[in-house]
C-alpha atoms as a PDB file:
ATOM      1  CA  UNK A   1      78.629  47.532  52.860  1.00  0.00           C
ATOM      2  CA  UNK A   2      80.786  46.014  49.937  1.00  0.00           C
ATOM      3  CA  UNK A   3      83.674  48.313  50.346  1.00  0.00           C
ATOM      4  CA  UNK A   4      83.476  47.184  53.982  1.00  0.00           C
ATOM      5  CA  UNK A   5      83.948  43.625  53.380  1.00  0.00           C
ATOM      6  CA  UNK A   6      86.339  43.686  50.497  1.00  0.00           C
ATOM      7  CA  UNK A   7      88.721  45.838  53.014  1.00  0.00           C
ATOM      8  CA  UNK A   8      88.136  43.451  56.234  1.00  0.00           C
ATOM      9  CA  UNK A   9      88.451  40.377  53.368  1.00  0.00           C
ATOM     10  CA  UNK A  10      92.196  41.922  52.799  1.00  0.00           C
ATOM     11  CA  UNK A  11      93.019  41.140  56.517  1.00  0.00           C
ATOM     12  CA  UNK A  12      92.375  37.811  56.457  1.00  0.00           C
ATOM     13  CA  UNK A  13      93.007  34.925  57.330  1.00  0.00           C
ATOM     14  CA  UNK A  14      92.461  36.307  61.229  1.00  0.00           C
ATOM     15  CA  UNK A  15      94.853  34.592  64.067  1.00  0.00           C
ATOM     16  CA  UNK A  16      95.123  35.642  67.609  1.00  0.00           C
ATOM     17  CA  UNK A  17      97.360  38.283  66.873  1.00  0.00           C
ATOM     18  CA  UNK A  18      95.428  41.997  67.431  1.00  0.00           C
ATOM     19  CA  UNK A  19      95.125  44.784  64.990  1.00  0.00           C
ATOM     20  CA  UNK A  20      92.729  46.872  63.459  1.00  0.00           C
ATOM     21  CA  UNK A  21      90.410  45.600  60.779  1.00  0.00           C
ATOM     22  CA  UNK A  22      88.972  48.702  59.168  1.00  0.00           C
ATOM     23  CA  UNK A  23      90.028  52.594  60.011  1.00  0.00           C
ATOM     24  CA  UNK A  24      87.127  54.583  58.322  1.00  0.00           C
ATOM     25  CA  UNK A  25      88.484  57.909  60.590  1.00  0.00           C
ATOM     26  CA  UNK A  26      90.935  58.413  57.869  1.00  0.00           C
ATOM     27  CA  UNK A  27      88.317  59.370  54.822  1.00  0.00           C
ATOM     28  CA  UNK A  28      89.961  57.162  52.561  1.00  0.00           C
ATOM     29  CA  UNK A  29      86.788  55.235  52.362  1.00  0.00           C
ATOM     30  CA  UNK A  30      83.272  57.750  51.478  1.00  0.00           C
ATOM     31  CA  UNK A  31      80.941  57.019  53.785  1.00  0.00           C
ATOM     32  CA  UNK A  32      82.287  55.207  56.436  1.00  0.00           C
ATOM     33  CA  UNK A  33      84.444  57.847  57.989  1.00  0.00           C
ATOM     34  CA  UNK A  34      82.853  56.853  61.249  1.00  0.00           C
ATOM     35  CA  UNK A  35      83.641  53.927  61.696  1.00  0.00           C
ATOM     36  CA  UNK A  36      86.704  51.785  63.259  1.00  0.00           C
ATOM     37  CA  UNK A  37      87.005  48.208  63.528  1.00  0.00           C
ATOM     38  CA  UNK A  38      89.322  46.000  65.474  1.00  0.00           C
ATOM     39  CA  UNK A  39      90.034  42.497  66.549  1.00  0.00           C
ATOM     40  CA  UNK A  40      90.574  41.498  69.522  1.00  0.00           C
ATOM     41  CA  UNK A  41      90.241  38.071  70.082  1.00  0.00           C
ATOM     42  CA  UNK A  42      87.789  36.371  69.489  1.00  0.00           C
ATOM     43  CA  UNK A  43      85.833  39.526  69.487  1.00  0.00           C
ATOM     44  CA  UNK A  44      85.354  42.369  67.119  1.00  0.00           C
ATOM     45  CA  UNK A  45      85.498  45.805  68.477  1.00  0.00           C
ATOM     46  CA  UNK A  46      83.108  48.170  66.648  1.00  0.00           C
ATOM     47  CA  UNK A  47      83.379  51.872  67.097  1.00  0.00           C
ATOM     48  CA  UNK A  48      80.683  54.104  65.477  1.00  0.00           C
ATOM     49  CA  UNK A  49      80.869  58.077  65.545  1.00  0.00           C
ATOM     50  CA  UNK A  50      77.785  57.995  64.330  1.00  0.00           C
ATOM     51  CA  UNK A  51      74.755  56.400  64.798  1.00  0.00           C
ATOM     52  CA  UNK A  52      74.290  53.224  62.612  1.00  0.00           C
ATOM     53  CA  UNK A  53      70.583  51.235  62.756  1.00  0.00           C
ATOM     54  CA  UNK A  54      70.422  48.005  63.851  1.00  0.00           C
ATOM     55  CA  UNK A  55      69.423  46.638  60.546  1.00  0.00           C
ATOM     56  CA  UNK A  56      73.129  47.933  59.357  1.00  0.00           C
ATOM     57  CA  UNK A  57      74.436  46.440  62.582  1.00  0.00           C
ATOM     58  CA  UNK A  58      72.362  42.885  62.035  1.00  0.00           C
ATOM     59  CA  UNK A  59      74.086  42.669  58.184  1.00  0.00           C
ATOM     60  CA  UNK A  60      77.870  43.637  58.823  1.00  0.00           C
ATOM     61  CA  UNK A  61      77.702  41.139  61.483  1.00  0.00           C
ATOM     62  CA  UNK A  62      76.094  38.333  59.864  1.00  0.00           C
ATOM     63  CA  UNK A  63      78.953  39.184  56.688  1.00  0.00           C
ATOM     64  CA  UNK A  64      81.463  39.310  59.286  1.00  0.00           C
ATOM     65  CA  UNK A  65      80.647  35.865  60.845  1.00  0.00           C
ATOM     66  CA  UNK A  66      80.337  34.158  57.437  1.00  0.00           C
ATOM     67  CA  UNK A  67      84.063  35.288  56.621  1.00  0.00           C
ATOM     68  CA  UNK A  68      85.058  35.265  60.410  1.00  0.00           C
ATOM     69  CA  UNK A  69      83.841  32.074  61.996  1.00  0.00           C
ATOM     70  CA  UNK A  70      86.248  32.701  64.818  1.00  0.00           C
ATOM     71  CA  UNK A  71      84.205  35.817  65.782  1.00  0.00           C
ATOM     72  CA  UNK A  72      82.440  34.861  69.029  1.00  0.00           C
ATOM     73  CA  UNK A  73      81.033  38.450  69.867  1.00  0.00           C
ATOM     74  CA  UNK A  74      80.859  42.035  68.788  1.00  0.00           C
ATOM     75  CA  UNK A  75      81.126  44.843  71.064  1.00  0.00           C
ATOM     76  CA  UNK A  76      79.873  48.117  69.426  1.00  0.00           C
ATOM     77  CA  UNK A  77      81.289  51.560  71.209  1.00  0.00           C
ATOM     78  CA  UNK A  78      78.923  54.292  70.562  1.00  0.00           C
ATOM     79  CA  UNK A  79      80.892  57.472  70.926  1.00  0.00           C
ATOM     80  CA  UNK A  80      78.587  59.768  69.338  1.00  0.00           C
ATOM     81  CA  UNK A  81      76.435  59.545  72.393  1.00  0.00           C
ATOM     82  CA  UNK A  82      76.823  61.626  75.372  1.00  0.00           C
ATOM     83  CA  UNK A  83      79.097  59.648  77.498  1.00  0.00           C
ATOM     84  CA  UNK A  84      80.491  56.395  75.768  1.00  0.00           C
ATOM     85  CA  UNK A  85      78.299  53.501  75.785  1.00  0.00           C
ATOM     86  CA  UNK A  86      79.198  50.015  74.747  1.00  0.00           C
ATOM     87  CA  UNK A  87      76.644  47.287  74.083  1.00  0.00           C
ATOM     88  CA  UNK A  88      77.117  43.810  72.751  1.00  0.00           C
ATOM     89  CA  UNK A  89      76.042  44.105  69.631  1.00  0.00           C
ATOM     90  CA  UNK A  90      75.975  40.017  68.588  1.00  0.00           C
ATOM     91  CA  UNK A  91      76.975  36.566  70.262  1.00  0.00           C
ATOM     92  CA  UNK A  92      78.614  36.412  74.008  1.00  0.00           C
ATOM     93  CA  UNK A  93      81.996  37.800  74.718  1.00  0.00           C
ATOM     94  CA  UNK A  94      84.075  36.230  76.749  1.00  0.00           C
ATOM     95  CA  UNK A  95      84.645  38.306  80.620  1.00  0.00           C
ATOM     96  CA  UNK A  96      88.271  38.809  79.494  1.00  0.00           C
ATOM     97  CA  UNK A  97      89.482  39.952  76.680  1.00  0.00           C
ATOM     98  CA  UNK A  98      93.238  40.260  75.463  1.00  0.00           C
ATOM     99  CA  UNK A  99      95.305  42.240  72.738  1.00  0.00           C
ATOM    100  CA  UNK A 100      97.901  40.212  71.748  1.00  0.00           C
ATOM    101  CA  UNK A 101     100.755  41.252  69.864  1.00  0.00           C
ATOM    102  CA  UNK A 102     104.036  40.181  68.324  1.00  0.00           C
ATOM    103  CA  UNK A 103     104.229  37.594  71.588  1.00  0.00           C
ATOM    104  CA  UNK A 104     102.852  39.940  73.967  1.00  0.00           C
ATOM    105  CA  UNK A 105      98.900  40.087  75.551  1.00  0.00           C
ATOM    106  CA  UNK A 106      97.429  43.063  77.467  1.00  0.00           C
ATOM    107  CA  UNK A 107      94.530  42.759  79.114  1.00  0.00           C
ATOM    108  CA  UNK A 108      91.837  45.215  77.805  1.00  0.00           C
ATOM    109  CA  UNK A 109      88.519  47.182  79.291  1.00  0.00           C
ATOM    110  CA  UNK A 110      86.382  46.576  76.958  1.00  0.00           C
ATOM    111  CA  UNK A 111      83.007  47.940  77.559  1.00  0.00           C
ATOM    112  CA  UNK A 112      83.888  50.221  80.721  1.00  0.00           C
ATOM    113  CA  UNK A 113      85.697  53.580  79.272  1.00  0.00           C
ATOM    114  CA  UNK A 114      86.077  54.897  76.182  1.00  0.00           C
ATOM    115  CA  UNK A 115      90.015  53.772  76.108  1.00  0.00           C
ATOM    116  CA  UNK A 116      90.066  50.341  76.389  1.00  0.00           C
ATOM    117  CA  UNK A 117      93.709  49.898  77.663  1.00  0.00           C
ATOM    118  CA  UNK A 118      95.340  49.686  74.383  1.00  0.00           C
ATOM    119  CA  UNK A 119      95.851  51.280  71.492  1.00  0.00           C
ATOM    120  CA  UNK A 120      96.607  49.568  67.910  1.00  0.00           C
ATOM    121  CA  UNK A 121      97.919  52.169  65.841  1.00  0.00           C
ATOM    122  CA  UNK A 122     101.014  52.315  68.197  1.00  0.00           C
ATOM    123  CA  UNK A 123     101.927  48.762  67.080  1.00  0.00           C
ATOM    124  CA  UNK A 124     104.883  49.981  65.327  1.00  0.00           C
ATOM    125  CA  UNK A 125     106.061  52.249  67.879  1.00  0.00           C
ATOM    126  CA  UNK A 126     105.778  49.300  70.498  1.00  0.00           C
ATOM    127  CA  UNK A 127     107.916  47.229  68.014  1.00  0.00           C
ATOM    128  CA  UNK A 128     110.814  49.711  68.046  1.00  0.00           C
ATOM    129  CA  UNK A 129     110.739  50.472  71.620  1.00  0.00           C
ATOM    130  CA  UNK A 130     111.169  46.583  72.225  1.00  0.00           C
ATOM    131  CA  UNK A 131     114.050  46.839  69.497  1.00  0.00           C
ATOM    132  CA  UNK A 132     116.453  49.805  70.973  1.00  0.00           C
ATOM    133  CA  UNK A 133     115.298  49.166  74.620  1.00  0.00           C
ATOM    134  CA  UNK A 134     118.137  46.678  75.633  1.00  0.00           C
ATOM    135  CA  UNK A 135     120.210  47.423  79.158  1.00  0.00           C
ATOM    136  CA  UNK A 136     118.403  51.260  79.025  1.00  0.00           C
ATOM    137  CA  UNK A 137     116.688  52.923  81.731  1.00  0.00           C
ATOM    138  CA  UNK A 138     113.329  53.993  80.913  1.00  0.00           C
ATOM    139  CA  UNK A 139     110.897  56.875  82.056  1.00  0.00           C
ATOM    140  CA  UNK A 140     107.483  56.046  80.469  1.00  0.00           C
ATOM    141  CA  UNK A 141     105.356  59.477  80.627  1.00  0.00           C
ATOM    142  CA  UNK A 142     101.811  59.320  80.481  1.00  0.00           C
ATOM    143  CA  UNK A 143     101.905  55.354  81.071  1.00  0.00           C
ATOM    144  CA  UNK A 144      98.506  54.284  80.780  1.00  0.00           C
ATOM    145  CA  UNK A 145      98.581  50.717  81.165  1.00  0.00           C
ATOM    146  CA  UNK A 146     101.883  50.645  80.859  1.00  0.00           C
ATOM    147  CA  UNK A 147     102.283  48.513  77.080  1.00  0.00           C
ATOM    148  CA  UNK A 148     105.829  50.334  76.325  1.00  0.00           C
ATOM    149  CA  UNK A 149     106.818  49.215  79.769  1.00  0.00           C
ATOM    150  CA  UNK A 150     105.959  45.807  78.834  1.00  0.00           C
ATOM    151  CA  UNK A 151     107.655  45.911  75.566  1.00  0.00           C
ATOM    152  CA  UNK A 152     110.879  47.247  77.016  1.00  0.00           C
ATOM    153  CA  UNK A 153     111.492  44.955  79.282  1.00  0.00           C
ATOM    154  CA  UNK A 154     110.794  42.150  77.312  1.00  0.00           C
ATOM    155  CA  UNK A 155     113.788  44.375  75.059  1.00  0.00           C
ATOM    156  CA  UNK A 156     116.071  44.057  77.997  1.00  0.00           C
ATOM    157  CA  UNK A 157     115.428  47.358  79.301  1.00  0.00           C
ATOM    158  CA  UNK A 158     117.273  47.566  82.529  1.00  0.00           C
ATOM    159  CA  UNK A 159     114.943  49.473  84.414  1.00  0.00           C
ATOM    160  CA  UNK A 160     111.112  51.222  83.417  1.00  0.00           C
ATOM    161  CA  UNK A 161     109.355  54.148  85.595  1.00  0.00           C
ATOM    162  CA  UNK A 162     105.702  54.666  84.769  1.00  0.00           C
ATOM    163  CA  UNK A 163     103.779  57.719  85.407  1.00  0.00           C
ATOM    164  CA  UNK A 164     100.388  58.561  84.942  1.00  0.00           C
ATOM    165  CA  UNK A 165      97.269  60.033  87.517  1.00  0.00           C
ATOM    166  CA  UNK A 166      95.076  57.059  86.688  1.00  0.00           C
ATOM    167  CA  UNK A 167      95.830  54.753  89.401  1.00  0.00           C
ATOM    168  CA  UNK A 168      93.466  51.948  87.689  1.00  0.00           C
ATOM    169  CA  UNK A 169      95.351  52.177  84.565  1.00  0.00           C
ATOM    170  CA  UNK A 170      98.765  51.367  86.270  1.00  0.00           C
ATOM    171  CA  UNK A 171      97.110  49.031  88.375  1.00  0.00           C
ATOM    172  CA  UNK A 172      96.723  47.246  85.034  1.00  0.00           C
ATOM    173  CA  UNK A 173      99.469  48.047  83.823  1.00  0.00           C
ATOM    174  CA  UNK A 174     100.972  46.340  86.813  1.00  0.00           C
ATOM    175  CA  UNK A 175      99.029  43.080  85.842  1.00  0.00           C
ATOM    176  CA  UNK A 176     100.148  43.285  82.126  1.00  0.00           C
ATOM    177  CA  UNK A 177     103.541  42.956  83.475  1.00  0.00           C
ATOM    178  CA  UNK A 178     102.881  39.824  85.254  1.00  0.00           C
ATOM    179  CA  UNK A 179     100.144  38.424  82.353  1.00  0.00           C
ATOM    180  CA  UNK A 180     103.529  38.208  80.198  1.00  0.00           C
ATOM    181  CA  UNK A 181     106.202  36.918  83.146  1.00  0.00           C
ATOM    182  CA  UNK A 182     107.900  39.795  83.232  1.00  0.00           C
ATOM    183  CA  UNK A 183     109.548  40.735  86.885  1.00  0.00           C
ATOM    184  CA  UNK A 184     107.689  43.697  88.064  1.00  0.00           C
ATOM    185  CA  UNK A 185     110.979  44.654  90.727  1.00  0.00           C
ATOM    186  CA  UNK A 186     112.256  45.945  86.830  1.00  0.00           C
ATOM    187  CA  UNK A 187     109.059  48.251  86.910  1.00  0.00           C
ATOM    188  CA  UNK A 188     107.753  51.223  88.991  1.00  0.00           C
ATOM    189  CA  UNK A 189     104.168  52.586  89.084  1.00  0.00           C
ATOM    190  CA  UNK A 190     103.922  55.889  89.717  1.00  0.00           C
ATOM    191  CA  UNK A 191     100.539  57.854  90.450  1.00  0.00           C
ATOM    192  CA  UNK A 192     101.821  61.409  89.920  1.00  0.00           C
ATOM    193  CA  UNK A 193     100.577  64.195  88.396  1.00  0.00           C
ATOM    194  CA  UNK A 194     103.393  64.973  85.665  1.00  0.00           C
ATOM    195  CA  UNK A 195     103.723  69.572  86.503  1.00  0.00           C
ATOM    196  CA  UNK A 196     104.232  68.825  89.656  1.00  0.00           C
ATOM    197  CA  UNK A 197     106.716  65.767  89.778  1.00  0.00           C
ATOM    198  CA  UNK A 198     109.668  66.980  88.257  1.00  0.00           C
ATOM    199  CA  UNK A 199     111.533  67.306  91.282  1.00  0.00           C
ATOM    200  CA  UNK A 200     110.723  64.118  92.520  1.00  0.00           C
ATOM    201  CA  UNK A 201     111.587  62.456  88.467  1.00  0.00           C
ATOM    202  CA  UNK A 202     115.119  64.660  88.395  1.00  0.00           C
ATOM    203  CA  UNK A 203     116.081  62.370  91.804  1.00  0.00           C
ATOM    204  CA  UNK A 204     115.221  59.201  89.923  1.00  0.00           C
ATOM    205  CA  UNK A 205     117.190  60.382  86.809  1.00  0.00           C
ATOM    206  CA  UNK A 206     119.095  59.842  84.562  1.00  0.00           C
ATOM    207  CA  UNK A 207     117.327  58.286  81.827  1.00  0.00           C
ATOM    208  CA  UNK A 208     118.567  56.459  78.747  1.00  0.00           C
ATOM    209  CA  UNK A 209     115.771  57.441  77.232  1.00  0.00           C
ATOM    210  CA  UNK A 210     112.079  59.264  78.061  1.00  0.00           C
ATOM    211  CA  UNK A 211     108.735  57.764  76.232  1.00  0.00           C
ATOM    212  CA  UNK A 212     106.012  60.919  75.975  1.00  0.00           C
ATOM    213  CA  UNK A 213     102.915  60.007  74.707  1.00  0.00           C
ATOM    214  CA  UNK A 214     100.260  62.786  75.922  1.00  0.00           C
ATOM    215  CA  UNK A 215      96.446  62.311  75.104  1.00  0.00           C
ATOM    216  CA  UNK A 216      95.566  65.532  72.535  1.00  0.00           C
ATOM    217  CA  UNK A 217      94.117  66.760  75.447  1.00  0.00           C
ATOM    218  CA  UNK A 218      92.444  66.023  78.685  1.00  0.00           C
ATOM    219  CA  UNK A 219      90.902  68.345  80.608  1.00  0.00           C
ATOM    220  CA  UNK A 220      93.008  70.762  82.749  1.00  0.00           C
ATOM    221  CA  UNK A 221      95.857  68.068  82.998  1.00  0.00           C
ATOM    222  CA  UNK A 222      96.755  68.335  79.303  1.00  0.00           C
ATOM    223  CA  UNK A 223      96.401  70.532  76.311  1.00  0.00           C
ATOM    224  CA  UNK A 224      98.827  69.947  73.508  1.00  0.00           C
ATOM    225  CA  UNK A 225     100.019  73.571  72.573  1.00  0.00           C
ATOM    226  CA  UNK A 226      99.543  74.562  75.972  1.00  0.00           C
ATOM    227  CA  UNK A 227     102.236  71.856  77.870  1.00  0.00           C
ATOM    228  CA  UNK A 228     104.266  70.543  74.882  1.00  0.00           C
ATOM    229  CA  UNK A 229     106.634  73.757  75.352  1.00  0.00           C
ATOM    230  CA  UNK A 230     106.842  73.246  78.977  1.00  0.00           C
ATOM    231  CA  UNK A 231     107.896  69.375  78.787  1.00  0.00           C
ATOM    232  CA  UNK A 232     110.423  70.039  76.060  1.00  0.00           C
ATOM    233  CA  UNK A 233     111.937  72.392  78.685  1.00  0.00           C
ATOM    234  CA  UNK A 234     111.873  70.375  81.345  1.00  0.00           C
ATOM    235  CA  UNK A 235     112.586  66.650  79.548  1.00  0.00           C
ATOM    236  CA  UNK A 236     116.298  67.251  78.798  1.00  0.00           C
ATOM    237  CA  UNK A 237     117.284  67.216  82.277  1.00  0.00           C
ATOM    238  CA  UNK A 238     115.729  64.480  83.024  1.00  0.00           C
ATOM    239  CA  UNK A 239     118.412  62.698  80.335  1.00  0.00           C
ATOM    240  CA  UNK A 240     121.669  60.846  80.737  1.00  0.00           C
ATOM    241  CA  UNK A 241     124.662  62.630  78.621  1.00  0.00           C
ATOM    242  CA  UNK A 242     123.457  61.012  74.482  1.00  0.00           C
ATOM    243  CA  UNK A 243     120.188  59.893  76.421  1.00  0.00           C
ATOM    244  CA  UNK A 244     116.730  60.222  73.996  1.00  0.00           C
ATOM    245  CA  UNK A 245     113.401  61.507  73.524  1.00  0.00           C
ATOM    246  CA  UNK A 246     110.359  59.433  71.985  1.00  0.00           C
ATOM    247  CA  UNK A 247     107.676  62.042  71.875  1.00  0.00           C
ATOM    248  CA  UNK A 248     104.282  60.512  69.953  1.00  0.00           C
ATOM    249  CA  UNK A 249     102.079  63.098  68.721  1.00  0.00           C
ATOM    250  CA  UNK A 250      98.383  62.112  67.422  1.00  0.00           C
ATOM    251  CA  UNK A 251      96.519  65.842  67.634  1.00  0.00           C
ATOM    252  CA  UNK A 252      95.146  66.817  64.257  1.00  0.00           C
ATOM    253  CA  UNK A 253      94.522  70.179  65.015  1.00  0.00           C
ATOM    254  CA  UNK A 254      98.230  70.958  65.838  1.00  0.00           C
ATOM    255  CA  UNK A 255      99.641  68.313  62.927  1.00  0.00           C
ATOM    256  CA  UNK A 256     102.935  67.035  62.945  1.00  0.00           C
ATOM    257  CA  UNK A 257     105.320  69.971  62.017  1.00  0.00           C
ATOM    258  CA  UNK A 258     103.892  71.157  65.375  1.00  0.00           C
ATOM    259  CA  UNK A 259     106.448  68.840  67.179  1.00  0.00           C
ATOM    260  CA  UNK A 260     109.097  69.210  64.913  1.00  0.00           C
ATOM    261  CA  UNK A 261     108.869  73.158  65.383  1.00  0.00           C
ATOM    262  CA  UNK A 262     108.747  72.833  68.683  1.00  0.00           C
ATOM    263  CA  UNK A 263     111.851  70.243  68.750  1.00  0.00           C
ATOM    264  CA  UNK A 264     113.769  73.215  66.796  1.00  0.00           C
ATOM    265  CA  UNK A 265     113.055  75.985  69.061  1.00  0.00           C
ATOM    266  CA  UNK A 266     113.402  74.628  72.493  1.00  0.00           C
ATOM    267  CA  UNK A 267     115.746  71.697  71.633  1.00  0.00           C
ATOM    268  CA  UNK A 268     118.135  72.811  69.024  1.00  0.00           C
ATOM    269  CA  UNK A 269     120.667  70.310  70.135  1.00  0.00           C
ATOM    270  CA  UNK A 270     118.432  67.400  69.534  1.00  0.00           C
ATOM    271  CA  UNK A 271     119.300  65.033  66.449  1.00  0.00           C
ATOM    272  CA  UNK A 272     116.165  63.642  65.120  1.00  0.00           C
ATOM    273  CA  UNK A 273     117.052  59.847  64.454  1.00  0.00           C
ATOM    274  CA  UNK A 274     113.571  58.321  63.059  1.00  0.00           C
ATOM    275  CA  UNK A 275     110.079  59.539  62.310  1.00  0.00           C
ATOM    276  CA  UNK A 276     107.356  57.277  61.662  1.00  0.00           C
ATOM    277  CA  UNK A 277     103.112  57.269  61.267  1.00  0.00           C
ATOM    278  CA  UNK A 278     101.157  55.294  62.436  1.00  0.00           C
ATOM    279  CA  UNK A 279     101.284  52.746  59.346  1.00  0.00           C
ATOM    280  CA  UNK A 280      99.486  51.576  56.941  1.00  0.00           C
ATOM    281  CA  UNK A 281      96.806  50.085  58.499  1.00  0.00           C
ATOM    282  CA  UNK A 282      95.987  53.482  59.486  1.00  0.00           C
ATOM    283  CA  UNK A 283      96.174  55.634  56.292  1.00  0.00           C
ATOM    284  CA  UNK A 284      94.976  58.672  56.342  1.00  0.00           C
ATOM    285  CA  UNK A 285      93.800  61.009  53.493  1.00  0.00           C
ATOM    286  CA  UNK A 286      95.560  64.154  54.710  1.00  0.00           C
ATOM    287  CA  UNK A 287      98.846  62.673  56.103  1.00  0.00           C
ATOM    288  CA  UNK A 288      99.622  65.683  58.531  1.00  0.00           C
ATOM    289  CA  UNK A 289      97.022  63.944  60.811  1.00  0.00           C
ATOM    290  CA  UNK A 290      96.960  60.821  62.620  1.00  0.00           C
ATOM    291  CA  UNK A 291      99.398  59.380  65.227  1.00  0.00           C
ATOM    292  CA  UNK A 292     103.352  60.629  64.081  1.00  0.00           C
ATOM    293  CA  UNK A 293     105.814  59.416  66.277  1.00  0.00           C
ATOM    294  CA  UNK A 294     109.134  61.413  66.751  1.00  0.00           C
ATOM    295  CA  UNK A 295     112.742  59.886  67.916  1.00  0.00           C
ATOM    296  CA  UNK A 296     114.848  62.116  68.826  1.00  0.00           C
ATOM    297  CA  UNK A 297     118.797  61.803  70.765  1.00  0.00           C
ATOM    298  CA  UNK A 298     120.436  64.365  72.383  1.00  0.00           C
ATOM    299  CA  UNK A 299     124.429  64.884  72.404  1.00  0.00           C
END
């Protein structure tokens, strides 16, 4: 528990601003490679991939509160269970809950999916989004709830299209628009099932520039080196003449030469312009894993 609460003591002091706390999933730290830890808050966000007792749960969060008096609650995700179940592990949380970041607040599920609506390790990608997005229009694949859409148009994007099947995600994502005062007559939400929309996307083309950010894999809708050859054939034409591609790959089984391959092959044109990780707050010990996150502009 020591190498737990030096690592959490290096965040501190905590403000209202989100990120994650501790990242055990990237075996930099023995024997807590199954655990993550983020704040939200005033709530911390415990994920265990393993079961932990309750003794263990008691002690890191009594040491939590008495460096954290700001912690109110903490939620613990149990994801080594069948189904995800989420308890509250200490105190009362709040009924909502927002990440906020640089500005920005998205309203999160915390306690009713596995994905709570946002994701921390794209922080950085978020942040340079918001920073090339100005008078560009947008198509935002695999949406979610919608926090690049957000972050563009608080860029100065002209114009952001958001896809995904979930309609309760972009139903948020609708709200996360509005949470921040951002005109939602900038922003479409669009329930549609990526394979078979391509028509329908090439008639509300061109874009500037196309956002992909697939899960590793869900179900039948997506499998990484299944459909990552057929978007990279279809996502050019979907581009205005020097339009661009930000394609976000987190799948440790394929790695991150996967994309780059891929980029080579089916999009020789394509000039890669910037490739970052996830950062530092999400090190990993074998640094072909984790989320990599690929720009790339085409001539």
């Amino acid at each position: 528990m020591d190498l737990l609460i030096q690592k959490i003591r290096e965040k501190l002091p905590l403000t209202h601003e989100s990120f994650r706390l501790f990242h055990g999933r990237g075996h930099c730290y023995p024997g807590y490679e199954d655990i993550v830890i983020d704040w939200f808050a005033p709530v911390i966000h415990l994920v265990c991939y393993r079961q932990r007792s309750e003794i263990w749960l008691t002690e890191l969060y009594d040491l939590l509160r008495c460096h954290m008096p700001q912690v109110e609650a903490m939620l613990v995700q149990q994801r080594y269970s069948e189904g995800t179940v989420t308890h509250t592990g200490y105190g009362t949380s709040p009924q909502t809950v927002y990440a906020e970041e640089a500005g920005l607040r998205y309203q999160l599920r915390l306690g009713h999916a596995q994905n709570i609506g946002f994701f921390p390790d794209m922080r950085n990608a978020r942040q340079y989004v918001r920073s090339i997005a100005a008078g560009k229009t947008l198509l935002n694949l695999f949406s979610y709830t919608c926090s690049f859409s957000v972050v563009a148009l608080a860029g100065g994007a002209k114009r952001v299209d958001n896809l995904d099947m979930n309609k309760g995600a972009l139903a948020l994502g609708r709200l996360n628009h509005e949470f921040n005062g951002i005109d939602t007559r900038g922003a479409a939400f669009l329930p549609l099932e990526l394979f078979r929309s391509f028509s329908r996307l090439r008639k509300l083309s061109p874009y500037d520039l196309v956002i992909c950010d697939p899960p590793a894999a869900q179900g039948n809708s997506f499998e990484g080196r299944r459909d990552w050859p057929k978007l990279l054939k279809q996502l050019p034409s979907l581009l205005s003449p020097g339009g661009e591609i930000i394609a976000c790959m987190s799948a440790p089984r394929l790695g991150r030469d996967y994309l780059q391959n891929l980029f080579s092959e089916l999009c020789p044109q394509a000039i890669l312009v910037r490739h970052s990780p996830a950062g530092e707050d999400f090190r990993d010990i074998d640094p072909d894993k984790g989320l990599h996150v690929f720009h790339y502009r085409f001539p």
